[in-house]
Protein backbone atom coordinates (compact mmCIF):
# COMPACT_ATOMS: atom_id res chain seq x y z
CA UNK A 1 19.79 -173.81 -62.99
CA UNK A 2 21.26 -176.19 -66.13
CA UNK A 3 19.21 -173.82 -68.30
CA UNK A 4 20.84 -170.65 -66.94
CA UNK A 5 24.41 -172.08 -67.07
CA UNK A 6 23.44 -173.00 -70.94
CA UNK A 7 22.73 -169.32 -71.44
CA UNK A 8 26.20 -168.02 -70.82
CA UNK A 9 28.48 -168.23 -72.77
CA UNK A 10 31.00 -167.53 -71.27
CA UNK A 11 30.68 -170.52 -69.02
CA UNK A 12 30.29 -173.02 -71.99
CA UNK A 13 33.73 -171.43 -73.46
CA UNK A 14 35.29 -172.23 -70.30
CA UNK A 15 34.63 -175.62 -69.86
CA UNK A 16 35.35 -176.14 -73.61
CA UNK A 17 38.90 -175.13 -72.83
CA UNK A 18 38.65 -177.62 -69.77
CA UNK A 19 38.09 -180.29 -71.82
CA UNK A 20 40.88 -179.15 -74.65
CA UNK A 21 43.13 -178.94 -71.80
CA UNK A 22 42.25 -182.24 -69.94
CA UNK A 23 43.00 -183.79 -73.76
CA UNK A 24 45.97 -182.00 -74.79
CA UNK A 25 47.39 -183.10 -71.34
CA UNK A 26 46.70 -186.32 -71.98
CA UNK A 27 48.47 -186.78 -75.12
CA UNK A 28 51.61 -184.74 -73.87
CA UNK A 29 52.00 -187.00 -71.06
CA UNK A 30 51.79 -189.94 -73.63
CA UNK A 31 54.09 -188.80 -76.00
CA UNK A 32 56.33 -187.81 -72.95
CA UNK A 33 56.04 -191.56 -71.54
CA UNK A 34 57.69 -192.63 -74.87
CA UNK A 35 60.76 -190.64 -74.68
CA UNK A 36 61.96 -191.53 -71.34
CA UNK A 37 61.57 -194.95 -72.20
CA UNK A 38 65.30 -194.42 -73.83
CA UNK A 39 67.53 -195.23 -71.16
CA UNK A 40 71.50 -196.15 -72.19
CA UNK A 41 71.06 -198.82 -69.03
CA UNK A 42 69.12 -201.73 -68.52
CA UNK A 43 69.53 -201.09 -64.55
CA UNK A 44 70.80 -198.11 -62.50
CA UNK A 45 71.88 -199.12 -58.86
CA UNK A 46 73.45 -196.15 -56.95
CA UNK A 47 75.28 -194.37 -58.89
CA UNK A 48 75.94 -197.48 -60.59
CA UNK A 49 74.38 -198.33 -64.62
CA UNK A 50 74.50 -201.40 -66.14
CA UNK A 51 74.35 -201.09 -69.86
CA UNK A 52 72.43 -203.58 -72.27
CA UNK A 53 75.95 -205.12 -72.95
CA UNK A 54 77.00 -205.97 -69.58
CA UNK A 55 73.96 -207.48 -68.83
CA UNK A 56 73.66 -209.86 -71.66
CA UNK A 57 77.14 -210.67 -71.47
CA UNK A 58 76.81 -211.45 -67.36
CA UNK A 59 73.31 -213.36 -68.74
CA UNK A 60 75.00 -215.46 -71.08
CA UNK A 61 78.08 -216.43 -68.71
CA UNK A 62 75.70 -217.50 -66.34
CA UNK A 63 74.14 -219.37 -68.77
CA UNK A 64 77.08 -221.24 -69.77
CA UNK A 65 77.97 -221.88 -66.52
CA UNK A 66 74.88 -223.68 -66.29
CA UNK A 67 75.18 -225.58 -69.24
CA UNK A 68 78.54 -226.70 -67.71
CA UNK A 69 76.91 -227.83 -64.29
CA UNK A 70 73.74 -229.29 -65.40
CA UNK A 71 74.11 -230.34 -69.03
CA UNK A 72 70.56 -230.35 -70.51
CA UNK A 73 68.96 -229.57 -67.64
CA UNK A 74 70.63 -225.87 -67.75
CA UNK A 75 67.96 -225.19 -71.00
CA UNK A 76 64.72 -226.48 -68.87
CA UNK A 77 66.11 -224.68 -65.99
CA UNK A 78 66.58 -221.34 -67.73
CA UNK A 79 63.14 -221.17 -69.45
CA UNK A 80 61.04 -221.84 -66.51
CA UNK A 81 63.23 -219.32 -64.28
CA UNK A 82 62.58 -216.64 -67.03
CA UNK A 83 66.40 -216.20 -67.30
């Protein structure tokens, strides 16, 4: 049976193009996966973004604020809450 599907070639043309296909697809979706990967917002709730800006500026008034409350503590506290 393998030797009769060798002998036609139109078969082995076909799955040639399967396996161009299956590839091509592949790197598509990759190069696809990059581009939406550039987002103006860090979060989108809603119909609600948050840009990069207003998160690092809520981030670092929180962080104050913690500084204020627990001194030293606030740094500890920060880096081992992955703030």
């Amino acid at each position: 049976m393998l030797a009769a599907m060798r002998k036609k070639k139109i078969l082995n043309l076909f799955l040639w193009l399967v396996i161009i296909a299956f590839l091509a697809t592949i790197v598509v979706v990759w190069g696809l996966g990059d581009n939406q990967a550039t987002t103006n917002y860090v979060a989108k709730i809603d119909d609600t973004q948050i840009s990069y800006l207003e998160y690092s500026r809520a981030y670092e008034n929180t962080a104050n604020q913690m500084r204020q409350l627990y001194g030293s503590l606030a740094d500890t506290l920060l880096s081992t809450e992955g703030m």
